[in-house]
C-alpha atoms as a PDB file:
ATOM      1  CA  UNK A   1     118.754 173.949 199.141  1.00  0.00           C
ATOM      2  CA  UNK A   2     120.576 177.284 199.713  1.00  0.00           C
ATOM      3  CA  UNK A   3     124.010 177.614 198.946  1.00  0.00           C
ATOM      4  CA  UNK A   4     126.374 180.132 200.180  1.00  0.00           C
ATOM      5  CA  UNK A   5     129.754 180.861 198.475  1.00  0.00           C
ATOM      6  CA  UNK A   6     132.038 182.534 200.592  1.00  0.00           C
ATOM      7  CA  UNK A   7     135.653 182.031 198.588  1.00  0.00           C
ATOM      8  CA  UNK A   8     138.195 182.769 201.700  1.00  0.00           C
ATOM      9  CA  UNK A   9     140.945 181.801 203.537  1.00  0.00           C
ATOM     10  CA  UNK A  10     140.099 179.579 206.337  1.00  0.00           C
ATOM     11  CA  UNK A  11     140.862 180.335 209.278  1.00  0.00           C
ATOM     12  CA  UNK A  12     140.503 180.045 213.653  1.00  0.00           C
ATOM     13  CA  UNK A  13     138.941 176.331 212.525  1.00  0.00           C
ATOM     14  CA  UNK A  14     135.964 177.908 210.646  1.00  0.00           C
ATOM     15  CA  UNK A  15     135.296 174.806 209.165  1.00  0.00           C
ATOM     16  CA  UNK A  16     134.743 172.514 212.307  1.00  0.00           C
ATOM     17  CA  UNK A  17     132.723 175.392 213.483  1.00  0.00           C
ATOM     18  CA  UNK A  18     130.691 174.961 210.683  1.00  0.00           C
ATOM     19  CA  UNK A  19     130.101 171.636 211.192  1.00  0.00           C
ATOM     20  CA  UNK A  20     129.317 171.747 214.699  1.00  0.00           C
ATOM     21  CA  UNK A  21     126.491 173.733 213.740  1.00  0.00           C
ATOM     22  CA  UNK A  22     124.851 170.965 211.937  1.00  0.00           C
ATOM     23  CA  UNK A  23     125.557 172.798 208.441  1.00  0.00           C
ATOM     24  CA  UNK A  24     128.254 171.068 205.737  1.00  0.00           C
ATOM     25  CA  UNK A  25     131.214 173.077 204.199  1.00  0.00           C
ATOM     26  CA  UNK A  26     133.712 172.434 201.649  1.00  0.00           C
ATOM     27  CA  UNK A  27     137.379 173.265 201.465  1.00  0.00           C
ATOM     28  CA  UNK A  28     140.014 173.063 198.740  1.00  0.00           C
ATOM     29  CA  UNK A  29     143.651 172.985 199.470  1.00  0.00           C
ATOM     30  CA  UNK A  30     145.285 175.699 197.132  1.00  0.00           C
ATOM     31  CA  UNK A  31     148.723 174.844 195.484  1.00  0.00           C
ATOM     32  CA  UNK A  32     152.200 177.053 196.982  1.00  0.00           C
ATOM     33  CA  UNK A  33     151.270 179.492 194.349  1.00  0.00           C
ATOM     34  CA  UNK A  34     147.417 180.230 194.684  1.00  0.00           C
ATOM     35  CA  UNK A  35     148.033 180.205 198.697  1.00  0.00           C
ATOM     36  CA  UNK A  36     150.466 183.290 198.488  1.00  0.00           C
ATOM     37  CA  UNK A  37     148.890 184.828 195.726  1.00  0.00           C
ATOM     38  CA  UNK A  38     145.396 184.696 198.411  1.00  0.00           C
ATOM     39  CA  UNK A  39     147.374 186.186 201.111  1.00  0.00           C
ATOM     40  CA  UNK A  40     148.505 189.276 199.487  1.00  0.00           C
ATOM     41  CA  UNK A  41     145.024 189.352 197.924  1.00  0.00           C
ATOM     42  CA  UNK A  42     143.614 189.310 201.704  1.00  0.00           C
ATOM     43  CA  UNK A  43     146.759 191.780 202.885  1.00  0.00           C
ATOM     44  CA  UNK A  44     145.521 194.500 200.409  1.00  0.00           C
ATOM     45  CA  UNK A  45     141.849 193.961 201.297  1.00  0.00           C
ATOM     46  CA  UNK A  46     142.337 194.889 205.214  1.00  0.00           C
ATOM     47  CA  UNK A  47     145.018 197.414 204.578  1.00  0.00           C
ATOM     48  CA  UNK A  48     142.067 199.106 202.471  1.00  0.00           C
ATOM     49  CA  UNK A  49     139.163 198.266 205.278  1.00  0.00           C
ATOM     50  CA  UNK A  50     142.038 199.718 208.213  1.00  0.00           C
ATOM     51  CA  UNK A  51     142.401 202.735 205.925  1.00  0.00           C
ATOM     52  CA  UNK A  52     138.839 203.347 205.475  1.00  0.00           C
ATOM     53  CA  UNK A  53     137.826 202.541 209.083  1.00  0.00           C
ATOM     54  CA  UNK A  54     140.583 203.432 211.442  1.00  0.00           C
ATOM     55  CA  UNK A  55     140.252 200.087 213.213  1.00  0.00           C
ATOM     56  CA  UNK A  56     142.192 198.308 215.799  1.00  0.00           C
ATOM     57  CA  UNK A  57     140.162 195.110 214.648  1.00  0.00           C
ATOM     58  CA  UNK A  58     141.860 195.507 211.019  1.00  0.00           C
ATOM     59  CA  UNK A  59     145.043 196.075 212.152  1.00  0.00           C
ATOM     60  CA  UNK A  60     145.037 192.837 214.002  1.00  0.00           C
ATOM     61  CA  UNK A  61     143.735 190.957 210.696  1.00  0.00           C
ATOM     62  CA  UNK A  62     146.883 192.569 208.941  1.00  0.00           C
ATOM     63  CA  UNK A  63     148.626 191.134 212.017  1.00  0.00           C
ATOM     64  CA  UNK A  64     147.325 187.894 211.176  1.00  0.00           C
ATOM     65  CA  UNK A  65     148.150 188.199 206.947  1.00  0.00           C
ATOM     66  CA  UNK A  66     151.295 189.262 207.355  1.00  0.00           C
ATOM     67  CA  UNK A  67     152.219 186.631 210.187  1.00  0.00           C
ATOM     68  CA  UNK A  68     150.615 184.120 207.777  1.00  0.00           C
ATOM     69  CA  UNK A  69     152.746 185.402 205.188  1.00  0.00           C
ATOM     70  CA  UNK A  70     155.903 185.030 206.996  1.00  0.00           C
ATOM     71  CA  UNK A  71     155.147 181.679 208.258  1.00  0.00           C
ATOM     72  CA  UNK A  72     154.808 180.905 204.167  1.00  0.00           C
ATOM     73  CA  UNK A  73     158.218 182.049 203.412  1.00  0.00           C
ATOM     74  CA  UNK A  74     159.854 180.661 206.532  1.00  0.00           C
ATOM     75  CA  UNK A  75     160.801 183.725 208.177  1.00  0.00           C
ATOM     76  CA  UNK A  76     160.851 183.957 211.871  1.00  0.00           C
ATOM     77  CA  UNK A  77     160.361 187.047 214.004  1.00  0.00           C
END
């Protein structure tokens, strides 16, 4: 059986994706704490990809994080 590890933050519905494929996944829901400290973990990680690559892809992830992060402390824009 070959198992692949992937440790992100889900997201577009990668999981029912997954299983539409056929394949099995599994998920854990992280605690306020773990979920905020994964964001900023995932912020710093495409700020350095955008700085290294120049691209317009990254700086709609960062889009994404930092929406993400706002939703998380209840901040509109």
């Amino acid at each position: 059986m070959n198992i692949t590890i992937y440790n992100k933050l889900i997201r577009d519905k990668i999981p029912q994706i997954i299983k539409q494929t056929g394949k099995n996944c599994t998920i854990a829901i992280l605690s306020d704490e773990e979920y905020i400290k994964k964001l900023n973990e995932k912020l710093l990680e495409e700020v350095k990809e955008y700085l290294e690559s120049g691209s317009v892809e990254e700086l709609a992830d960062i889009s994404d994080v930092i929406h993400a992060i706002l939703e998380y402390k209840r901040i509109s824009c």
